[in-house]
N, C-alpha and C. Protein backbone atom coordinates (compact mmCIF):
# COMPACT_ATOMS: atom_id res chain seq x y z
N UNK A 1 19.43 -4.36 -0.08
CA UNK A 1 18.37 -5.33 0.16
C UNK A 1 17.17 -4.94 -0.71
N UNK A 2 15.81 -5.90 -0.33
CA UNK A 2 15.10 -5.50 -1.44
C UNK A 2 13.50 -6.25 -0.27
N UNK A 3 12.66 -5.72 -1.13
CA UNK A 3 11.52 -7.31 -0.98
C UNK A 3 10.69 -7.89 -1.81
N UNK A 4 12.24 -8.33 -2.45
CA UNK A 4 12.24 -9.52 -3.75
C UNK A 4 11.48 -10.86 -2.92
N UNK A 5 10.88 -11.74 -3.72
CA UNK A 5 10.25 -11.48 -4.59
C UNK A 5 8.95 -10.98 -4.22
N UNK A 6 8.54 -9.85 -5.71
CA UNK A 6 7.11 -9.17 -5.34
C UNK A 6 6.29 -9.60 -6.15
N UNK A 7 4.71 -9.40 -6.36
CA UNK A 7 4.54 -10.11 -7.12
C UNK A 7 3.71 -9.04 -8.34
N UNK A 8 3.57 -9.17 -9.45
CA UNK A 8 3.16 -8.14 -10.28
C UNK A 8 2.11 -7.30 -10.00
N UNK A 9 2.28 -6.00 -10.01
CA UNK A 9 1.16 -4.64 -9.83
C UNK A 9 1.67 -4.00 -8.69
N UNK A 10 2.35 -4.95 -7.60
CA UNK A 10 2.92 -4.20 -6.61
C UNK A 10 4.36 -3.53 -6.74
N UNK A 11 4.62 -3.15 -5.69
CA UNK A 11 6.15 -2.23 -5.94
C UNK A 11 7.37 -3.02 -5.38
N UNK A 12 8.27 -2.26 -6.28
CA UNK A 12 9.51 -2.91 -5.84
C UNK A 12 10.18 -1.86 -4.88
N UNK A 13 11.05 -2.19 -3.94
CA UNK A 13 11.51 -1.75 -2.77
C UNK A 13 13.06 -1.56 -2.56
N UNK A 14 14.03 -1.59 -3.37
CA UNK A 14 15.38 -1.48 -3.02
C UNK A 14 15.67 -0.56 -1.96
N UNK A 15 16.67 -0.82 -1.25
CA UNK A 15 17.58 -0.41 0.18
C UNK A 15 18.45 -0.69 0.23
N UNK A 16 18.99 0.04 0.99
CA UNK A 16 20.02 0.68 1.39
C UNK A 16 20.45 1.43 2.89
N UNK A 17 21.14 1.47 3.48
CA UNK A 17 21.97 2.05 4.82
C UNK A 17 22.23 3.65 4.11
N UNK A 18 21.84 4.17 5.20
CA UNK A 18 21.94 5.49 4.82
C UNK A 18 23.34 6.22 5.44
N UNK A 19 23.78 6.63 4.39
CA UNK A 19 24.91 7.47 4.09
C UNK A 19 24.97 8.59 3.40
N UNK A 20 25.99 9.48 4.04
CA UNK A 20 26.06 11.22 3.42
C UNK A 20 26.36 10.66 2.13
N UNK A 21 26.31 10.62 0.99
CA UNK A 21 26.61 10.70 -0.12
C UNK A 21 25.71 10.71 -1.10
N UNK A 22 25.60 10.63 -2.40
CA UNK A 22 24.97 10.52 -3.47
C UNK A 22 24.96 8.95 -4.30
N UNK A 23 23.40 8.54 -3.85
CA UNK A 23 22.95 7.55 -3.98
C UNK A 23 22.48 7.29 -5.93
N UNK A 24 23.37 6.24 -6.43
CA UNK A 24 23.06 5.78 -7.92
C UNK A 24 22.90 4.42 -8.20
N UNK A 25 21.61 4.06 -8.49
CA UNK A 25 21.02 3.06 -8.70
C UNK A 25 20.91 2.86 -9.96
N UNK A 26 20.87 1.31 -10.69
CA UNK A 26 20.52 1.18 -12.05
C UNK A 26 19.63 -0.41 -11.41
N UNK A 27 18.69 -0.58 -12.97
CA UNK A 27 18.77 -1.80 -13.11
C UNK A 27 17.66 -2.30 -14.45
N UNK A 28 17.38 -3.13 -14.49
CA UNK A 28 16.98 -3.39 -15.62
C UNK A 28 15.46 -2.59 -16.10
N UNK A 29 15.75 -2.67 -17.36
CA UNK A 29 14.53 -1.83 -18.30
C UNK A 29 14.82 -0.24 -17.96
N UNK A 30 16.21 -0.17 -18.24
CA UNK A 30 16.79 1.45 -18.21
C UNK A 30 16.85 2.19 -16.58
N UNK A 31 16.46 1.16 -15.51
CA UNK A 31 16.25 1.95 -14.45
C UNK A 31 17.14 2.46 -14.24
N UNK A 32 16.91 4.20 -13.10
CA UNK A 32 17.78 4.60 -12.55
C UNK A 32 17.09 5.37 -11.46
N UNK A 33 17.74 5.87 -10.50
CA UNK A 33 17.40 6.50 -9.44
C UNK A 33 18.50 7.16 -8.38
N UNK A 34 18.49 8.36 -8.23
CA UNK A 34 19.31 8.83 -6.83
C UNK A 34 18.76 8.80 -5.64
N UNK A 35 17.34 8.20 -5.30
CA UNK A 35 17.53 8.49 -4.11
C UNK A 35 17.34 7.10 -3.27
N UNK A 36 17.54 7.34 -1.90
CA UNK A 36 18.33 6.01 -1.28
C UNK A 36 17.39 5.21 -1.12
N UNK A 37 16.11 4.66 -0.83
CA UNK A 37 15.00 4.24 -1.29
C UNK A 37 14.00 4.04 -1.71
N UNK A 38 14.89 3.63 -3.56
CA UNK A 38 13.46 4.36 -3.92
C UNK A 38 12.59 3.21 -3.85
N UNK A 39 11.30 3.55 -4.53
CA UNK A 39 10.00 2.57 -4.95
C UNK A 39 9.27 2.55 -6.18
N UNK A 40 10.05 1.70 -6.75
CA UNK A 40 9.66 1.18 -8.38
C UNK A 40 7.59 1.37 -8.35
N UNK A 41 6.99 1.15 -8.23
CA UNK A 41 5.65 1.05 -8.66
C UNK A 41 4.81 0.26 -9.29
N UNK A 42 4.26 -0.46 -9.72
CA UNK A 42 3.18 -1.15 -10.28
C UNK A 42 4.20 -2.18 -11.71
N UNK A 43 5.11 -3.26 -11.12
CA UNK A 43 5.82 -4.28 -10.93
C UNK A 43 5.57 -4.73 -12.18
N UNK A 44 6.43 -5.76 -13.00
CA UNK A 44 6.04 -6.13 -14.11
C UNK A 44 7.03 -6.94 -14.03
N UNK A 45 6.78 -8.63 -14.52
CA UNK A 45 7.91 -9.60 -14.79
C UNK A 45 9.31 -8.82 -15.34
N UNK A 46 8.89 -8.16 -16.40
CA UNK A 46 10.35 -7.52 -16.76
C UNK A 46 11.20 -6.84 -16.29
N UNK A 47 10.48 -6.51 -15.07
CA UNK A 47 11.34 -5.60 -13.79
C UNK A 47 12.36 -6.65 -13.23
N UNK A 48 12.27 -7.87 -13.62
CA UNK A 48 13.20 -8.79 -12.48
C UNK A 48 14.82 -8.93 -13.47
N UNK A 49 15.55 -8.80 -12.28
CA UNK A 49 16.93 -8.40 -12.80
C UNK A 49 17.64 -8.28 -11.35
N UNK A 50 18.66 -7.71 -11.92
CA UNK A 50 19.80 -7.43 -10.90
C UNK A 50 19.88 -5.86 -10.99
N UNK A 51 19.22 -5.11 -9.30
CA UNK A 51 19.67 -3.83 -9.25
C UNK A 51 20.74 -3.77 -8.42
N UNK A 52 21.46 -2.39 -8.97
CA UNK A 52 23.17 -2.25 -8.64
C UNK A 52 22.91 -0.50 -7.65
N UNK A 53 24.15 -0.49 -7.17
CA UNK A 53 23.95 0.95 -6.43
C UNK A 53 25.19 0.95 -6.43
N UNK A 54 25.48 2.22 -6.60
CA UNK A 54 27.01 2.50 -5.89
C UNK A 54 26.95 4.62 -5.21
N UNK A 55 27.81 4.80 -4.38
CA UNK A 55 27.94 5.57 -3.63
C UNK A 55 28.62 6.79 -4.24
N UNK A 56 28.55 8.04 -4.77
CA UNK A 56 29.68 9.27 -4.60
C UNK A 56 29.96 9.84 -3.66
N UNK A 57 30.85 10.51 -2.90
CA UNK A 57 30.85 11.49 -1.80
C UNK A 57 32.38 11.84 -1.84
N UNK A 58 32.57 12.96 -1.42
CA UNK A 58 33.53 14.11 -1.60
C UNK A 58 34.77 13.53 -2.87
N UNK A 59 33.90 12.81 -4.35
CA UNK A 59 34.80 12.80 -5.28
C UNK A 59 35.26 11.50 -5.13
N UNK A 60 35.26 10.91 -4.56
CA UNK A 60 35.01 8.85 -4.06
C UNK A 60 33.91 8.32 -4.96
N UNK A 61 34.30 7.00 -5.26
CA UNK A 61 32.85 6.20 -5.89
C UNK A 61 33.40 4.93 -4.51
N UNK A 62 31.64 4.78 -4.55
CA UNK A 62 32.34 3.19 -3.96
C UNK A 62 32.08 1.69 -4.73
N UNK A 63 32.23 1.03 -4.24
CA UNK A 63 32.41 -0.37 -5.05
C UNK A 63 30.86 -0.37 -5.38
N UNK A 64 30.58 -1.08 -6.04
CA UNK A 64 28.84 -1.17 -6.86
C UNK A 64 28.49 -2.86 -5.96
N UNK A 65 27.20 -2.37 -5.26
CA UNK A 65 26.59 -3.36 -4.24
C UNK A 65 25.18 -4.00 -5.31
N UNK A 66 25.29 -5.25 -5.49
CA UNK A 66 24.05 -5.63 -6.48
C UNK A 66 22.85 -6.34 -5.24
N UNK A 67 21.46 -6.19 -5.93
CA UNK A 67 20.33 -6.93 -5.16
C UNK A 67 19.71 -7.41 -6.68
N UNK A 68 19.74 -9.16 -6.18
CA UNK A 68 18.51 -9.48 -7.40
C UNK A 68 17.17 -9.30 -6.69
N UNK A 69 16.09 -9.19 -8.07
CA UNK A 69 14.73 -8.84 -7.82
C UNK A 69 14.00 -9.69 -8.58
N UNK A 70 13.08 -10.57 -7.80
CA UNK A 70 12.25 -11.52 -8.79
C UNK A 70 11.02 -11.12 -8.94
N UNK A 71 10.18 -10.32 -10.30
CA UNK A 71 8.90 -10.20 -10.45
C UNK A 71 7.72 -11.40 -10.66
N UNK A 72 7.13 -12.11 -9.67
CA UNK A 72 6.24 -13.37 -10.46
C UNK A 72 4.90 -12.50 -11.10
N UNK A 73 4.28 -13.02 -11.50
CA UNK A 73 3.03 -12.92 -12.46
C UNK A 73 1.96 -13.08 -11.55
N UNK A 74 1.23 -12.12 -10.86
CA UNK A 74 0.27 -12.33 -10.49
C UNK A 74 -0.58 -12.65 -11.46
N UNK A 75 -1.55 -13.98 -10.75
CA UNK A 75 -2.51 -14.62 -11.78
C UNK A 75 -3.90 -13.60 -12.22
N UNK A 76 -4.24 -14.05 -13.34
CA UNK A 76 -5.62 -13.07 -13.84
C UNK A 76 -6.94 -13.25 -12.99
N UNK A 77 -7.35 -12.11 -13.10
CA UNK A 77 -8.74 -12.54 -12.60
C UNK A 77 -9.39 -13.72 -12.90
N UNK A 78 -10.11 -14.70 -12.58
CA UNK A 78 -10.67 -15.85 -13.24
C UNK A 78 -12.20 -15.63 -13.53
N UNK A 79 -12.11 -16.36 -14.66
CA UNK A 79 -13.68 -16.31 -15.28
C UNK A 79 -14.47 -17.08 -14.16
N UNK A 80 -15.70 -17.05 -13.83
CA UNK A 80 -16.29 -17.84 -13.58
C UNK A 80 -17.86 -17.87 -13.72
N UNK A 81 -18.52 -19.45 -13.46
CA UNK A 81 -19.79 -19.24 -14.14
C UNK A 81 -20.50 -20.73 -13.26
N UNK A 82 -21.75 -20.34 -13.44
CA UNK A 82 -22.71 -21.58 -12.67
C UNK A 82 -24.02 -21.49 -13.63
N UNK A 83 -24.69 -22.63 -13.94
CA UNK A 83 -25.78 -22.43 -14.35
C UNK A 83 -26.60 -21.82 -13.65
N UNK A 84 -27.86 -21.12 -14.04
CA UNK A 84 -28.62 -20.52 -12.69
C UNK A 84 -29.52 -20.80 -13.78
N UNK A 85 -31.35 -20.40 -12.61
CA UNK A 85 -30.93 -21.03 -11.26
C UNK A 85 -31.14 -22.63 -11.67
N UNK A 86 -30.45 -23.11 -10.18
CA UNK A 86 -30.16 -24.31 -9.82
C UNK A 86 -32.16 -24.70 -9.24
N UNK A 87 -32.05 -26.49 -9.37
CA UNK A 87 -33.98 -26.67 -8.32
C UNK A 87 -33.08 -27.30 -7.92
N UNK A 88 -33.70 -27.83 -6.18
CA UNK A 88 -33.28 -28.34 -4.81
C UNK A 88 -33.50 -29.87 -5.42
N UNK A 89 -32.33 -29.95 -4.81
CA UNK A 89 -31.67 -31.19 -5.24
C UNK A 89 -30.83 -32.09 -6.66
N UNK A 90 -30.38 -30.66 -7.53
CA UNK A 90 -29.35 -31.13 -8.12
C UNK A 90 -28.42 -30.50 -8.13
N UNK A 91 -27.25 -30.85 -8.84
CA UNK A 91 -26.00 -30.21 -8.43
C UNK A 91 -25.56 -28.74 -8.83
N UNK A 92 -24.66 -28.34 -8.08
CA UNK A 92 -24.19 -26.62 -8.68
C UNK A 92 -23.23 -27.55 -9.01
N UNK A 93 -23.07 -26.85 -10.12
CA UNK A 93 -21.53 -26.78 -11.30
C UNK A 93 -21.14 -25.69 -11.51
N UNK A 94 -19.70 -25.29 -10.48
CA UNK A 94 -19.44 -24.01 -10.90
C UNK A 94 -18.45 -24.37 -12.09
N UNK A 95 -18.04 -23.18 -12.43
CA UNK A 95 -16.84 -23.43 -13.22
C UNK A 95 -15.30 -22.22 -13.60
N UNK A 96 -14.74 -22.54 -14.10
CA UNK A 96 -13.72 -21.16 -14.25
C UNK A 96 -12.65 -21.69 -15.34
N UNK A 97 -12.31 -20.53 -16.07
CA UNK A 97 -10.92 -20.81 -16.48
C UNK A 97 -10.04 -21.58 -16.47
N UNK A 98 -8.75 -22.34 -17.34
CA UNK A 98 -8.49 -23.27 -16.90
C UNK A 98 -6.78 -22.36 -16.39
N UNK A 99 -6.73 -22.43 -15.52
CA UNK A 99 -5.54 -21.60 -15.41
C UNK A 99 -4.09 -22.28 -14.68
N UNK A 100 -2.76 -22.50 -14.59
CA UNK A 100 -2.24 -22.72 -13.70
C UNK A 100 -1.90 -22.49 -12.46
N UNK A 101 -2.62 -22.50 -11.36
CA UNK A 101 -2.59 -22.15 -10.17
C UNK A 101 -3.56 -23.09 -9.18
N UNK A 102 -3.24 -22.45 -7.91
CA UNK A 102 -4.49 -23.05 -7.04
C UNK A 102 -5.93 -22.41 -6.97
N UNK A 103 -6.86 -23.22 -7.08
CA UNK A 103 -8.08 -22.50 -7.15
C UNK A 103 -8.20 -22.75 -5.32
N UNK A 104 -9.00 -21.38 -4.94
CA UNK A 104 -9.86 -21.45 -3.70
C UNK A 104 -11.02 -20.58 -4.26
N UNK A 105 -12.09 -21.75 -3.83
CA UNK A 105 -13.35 -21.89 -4.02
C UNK A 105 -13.74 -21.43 -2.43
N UNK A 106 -14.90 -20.32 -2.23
CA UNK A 106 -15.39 -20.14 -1.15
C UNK A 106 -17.01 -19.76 -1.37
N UNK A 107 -18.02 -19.91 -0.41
CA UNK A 107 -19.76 -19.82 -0.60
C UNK A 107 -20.52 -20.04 0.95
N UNK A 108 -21.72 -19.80 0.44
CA UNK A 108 -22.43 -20.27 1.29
C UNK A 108 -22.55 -21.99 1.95
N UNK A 109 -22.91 -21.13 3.66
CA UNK A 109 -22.68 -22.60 4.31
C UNK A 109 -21.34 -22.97 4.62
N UNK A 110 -20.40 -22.17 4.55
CA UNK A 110 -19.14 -23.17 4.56
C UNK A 110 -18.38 -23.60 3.73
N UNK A 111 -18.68 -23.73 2.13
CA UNK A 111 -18.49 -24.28 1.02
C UNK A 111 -16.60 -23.86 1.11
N UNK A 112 -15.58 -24.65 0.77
CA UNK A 112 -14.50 -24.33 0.36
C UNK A 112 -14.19 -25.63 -0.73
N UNK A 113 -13.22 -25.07 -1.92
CA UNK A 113 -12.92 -26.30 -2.43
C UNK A 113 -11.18 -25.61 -3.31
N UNK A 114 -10.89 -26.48 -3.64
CA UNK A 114 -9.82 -26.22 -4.18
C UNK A 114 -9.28 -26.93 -5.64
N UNK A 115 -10.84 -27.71 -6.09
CA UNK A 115 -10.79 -27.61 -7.67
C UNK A 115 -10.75 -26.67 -8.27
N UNK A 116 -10.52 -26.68 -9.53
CA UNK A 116 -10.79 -25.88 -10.63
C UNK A 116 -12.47 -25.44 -11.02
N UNK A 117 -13.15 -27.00 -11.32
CA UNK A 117 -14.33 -26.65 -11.50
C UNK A 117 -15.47 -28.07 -10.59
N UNK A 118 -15.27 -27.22 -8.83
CA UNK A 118 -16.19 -28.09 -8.33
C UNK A 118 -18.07 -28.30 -8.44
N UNK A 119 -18.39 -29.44 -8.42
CA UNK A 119 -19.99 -29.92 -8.30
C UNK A 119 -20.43 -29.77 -6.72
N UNK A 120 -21.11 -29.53 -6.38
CA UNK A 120 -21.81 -29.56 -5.01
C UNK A 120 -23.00 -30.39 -5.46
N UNK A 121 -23.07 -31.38 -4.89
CA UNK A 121 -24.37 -32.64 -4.83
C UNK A 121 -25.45 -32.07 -4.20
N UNK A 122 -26.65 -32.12 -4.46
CA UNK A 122 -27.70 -32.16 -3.90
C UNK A 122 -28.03 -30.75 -3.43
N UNK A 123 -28.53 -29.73 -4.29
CA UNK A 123 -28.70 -28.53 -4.14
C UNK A 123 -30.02 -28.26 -2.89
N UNK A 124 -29.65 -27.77 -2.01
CA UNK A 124 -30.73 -26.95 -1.15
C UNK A 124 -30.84 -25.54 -1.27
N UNK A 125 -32.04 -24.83 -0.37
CA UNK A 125 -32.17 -23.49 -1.05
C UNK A 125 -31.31 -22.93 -0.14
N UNK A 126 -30.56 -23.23 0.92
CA UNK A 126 -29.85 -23.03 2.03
C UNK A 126 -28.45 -22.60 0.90
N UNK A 127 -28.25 -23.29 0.09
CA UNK A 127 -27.12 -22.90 -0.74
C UNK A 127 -26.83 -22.35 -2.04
N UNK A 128 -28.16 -21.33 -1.63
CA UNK A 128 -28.22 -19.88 -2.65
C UNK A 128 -27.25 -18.87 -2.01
N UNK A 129 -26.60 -18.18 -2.76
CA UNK A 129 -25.50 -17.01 -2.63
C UNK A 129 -24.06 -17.20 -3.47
N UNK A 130 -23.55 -16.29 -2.91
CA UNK A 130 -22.23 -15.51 -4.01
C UNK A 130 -21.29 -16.87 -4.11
N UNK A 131 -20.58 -16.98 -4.54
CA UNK A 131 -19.87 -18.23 -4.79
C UNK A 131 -18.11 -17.08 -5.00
N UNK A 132 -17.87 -17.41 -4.81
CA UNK A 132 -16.14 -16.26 -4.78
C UNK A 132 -15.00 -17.42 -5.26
N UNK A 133 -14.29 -16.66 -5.94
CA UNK A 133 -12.52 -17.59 -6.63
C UNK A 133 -11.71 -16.86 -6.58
N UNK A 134 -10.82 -17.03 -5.95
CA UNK A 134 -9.35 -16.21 -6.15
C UNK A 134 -8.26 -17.35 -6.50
N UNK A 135 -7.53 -16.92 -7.18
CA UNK A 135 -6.53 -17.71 -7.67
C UNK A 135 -5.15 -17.64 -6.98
N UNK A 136 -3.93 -18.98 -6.50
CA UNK A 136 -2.87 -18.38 -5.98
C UNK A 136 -1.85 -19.08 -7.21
N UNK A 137 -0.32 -18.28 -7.06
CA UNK A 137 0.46 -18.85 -8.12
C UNK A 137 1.82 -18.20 -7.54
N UNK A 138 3.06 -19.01 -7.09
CA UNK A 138 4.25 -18.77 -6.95
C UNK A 138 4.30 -17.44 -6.46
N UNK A 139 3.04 -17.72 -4.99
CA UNK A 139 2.85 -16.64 -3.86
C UNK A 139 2.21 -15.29 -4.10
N UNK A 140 1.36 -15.15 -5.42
CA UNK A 140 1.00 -14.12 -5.93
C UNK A 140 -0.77 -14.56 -5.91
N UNK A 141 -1.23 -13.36 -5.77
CA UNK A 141 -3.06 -13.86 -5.16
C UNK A 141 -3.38 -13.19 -6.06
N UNK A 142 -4.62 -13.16 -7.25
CA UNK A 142 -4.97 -12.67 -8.21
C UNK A 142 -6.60 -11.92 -7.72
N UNK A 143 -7.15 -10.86 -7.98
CA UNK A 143 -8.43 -10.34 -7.29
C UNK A 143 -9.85 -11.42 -7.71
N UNK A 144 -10.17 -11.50 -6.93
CA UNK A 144 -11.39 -12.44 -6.70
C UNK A 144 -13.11 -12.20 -7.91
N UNK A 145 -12.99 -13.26 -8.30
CA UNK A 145 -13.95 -13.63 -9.02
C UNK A 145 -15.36 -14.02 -8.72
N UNK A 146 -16.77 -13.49 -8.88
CA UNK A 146 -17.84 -13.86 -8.21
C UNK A 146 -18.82 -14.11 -8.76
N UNK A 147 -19.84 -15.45 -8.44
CA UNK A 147 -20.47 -15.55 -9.21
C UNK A 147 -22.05 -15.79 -8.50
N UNK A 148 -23.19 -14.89 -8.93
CA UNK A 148 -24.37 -15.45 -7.72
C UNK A 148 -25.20 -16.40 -8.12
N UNK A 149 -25.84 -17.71 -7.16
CA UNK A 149 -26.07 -18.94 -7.19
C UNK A 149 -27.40 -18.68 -7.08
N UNK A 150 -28.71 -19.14 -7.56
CA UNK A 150 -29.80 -19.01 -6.86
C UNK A 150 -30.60 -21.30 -6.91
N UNK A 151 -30.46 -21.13 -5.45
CA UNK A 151 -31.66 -22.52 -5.76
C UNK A 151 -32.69 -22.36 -5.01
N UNK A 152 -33.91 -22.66 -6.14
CA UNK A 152 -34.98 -22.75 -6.32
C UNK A 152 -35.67 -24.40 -4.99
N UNK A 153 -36.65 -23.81 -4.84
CA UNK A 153 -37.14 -25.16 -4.34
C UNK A 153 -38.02 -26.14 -5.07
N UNK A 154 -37.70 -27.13 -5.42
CA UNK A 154 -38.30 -27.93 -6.46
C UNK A 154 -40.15 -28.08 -5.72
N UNK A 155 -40.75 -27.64 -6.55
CA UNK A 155 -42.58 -28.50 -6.14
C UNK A 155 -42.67 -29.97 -5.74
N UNK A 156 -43.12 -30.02 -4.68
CA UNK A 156 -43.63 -31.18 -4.00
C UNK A 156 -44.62 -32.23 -5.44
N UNK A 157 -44.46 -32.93 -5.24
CA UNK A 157 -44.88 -34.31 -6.39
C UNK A 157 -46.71 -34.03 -6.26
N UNK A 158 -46.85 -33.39 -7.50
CA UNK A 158 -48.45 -33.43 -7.28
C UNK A 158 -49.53 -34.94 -6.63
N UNK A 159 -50.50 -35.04 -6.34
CA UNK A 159 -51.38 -36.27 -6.25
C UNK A 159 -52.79 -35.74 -7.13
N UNK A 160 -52.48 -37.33 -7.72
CA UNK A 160 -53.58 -37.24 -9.17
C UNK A 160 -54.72 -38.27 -8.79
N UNK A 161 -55.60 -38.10 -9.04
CA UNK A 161 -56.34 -39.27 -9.08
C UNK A 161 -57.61 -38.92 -10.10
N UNK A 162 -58.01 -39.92 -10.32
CA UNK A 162 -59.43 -39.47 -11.57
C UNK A 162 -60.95 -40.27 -10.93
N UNK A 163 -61.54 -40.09 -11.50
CA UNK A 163 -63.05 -40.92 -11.43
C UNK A 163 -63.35 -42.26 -11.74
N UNK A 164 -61.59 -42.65 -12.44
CA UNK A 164 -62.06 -43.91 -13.28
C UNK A 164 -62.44 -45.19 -12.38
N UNK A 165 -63.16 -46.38 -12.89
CA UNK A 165 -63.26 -46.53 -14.51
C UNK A 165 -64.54 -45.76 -14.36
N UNK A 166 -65.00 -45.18 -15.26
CA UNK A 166 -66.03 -44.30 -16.12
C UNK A 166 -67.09 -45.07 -17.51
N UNK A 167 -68.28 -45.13 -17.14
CA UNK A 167 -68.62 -46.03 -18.03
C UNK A 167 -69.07 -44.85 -19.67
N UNK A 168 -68.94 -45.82 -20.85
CA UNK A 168 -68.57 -45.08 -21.53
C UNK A 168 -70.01 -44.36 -21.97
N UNK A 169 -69.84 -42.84 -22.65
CA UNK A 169 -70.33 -42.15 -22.74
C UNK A 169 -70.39 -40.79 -21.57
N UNK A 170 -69.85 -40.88 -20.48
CA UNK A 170 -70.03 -39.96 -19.09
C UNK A 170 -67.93 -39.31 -19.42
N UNK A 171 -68.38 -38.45 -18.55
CA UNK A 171 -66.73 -37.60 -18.49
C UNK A 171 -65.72 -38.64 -17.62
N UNK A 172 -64.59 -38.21 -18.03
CA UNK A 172 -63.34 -37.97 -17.41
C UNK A 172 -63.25 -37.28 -16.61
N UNK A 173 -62.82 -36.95 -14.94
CA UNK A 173 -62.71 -35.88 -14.04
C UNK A 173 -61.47 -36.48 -13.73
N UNK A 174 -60.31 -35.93 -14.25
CA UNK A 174 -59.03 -36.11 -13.39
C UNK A 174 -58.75 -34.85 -12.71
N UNK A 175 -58.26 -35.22 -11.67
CA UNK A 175 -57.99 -34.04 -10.69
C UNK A 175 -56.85 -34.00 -9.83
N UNK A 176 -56.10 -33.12 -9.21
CA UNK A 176 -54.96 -33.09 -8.13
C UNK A 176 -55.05 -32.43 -7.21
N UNK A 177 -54.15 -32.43 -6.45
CA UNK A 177 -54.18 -31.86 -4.84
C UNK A 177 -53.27 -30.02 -5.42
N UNK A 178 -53.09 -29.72 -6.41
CA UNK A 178 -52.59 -28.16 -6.45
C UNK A 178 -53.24 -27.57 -6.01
């Protein structure tokens, strides 16, 4: 047996029922091993193949028992990026890599999404913080990507008013509420 499929960086696991004898394993990319379970190590597509075992004991072979092993590709870290900072009330644009997989998008407030490269409408300062991506792909989770958000609070709309009309020759006094 095995616990095919694994997904790349992790280990591979072949087994076996334990028996008095002398345990010989092969399998692809030159493997070999005597002992009864072993653990391949830090996984690589090219590890996937067909491993074989067969048994010696007191001058006996036994028949050769095969396990296939499927290595998938854990996905890459993903790029990711947001303009910063964001003012209250326009949109975050995150963004990332274009990769084949599922994106999960996670943030402040609650935020989940499962585009590639989601917009959030209407920026508040409530939705300043880390923004996180991990990628999934034919059951393989790739380490998480982070990116920090800051929104700003936009200034309240000044009030202007002036002196006018002004007869000519005297000043201009325009002025606001700042």
């Amino acid at each position: 047996a095995s616990n095919s499929p694994v997904c790349s960086g992790n280990s591979i696991n072949p087994t076996s029922n334990t028996i008095a004898a002398t345990y010989n394993w092969t399998g692809p990319n030159g493997f070999t091993s005597s002992t009864e379970d072993p653990t391949i190590a830090n996984a690589t597509v090219g590890m996937t193949g067909t491993y074989n075992l067969y048994l010696t004991a007191l001058g006996c072979t036994s028949v050769t028992a095969s396990v296939p092993v499927v290595v998938n590709q854990t996905p890459a870290t993903p790029v990711v990026a947001s303009p910063r900072p964001v003012c209250r009330g326009n949109p975050i644009n995150l963004t990332s890599n274009t990769i084949a997989a599922t994106y999960n998008w996670t943030g402040p407030n609650g935020f989940t999404s499962s585009q590639e490269d989601p917009t959030i409408a209407n920026a508040t300062v409530a939705m300043t913080g880390t923004y996180n991506l991990y990628l999934t792909a034919v059951g393989c989770t790739s380490a998480t990507a982070s990116v920090p958000v800051t929104v700003n609070q936009t200034p309240t709309t000044p009030v202007v008013a002036s002196n006018s009309p002004v007869c000519s020759g005297n000043s201009i006094n325009p002025t606001s509420n700042t």
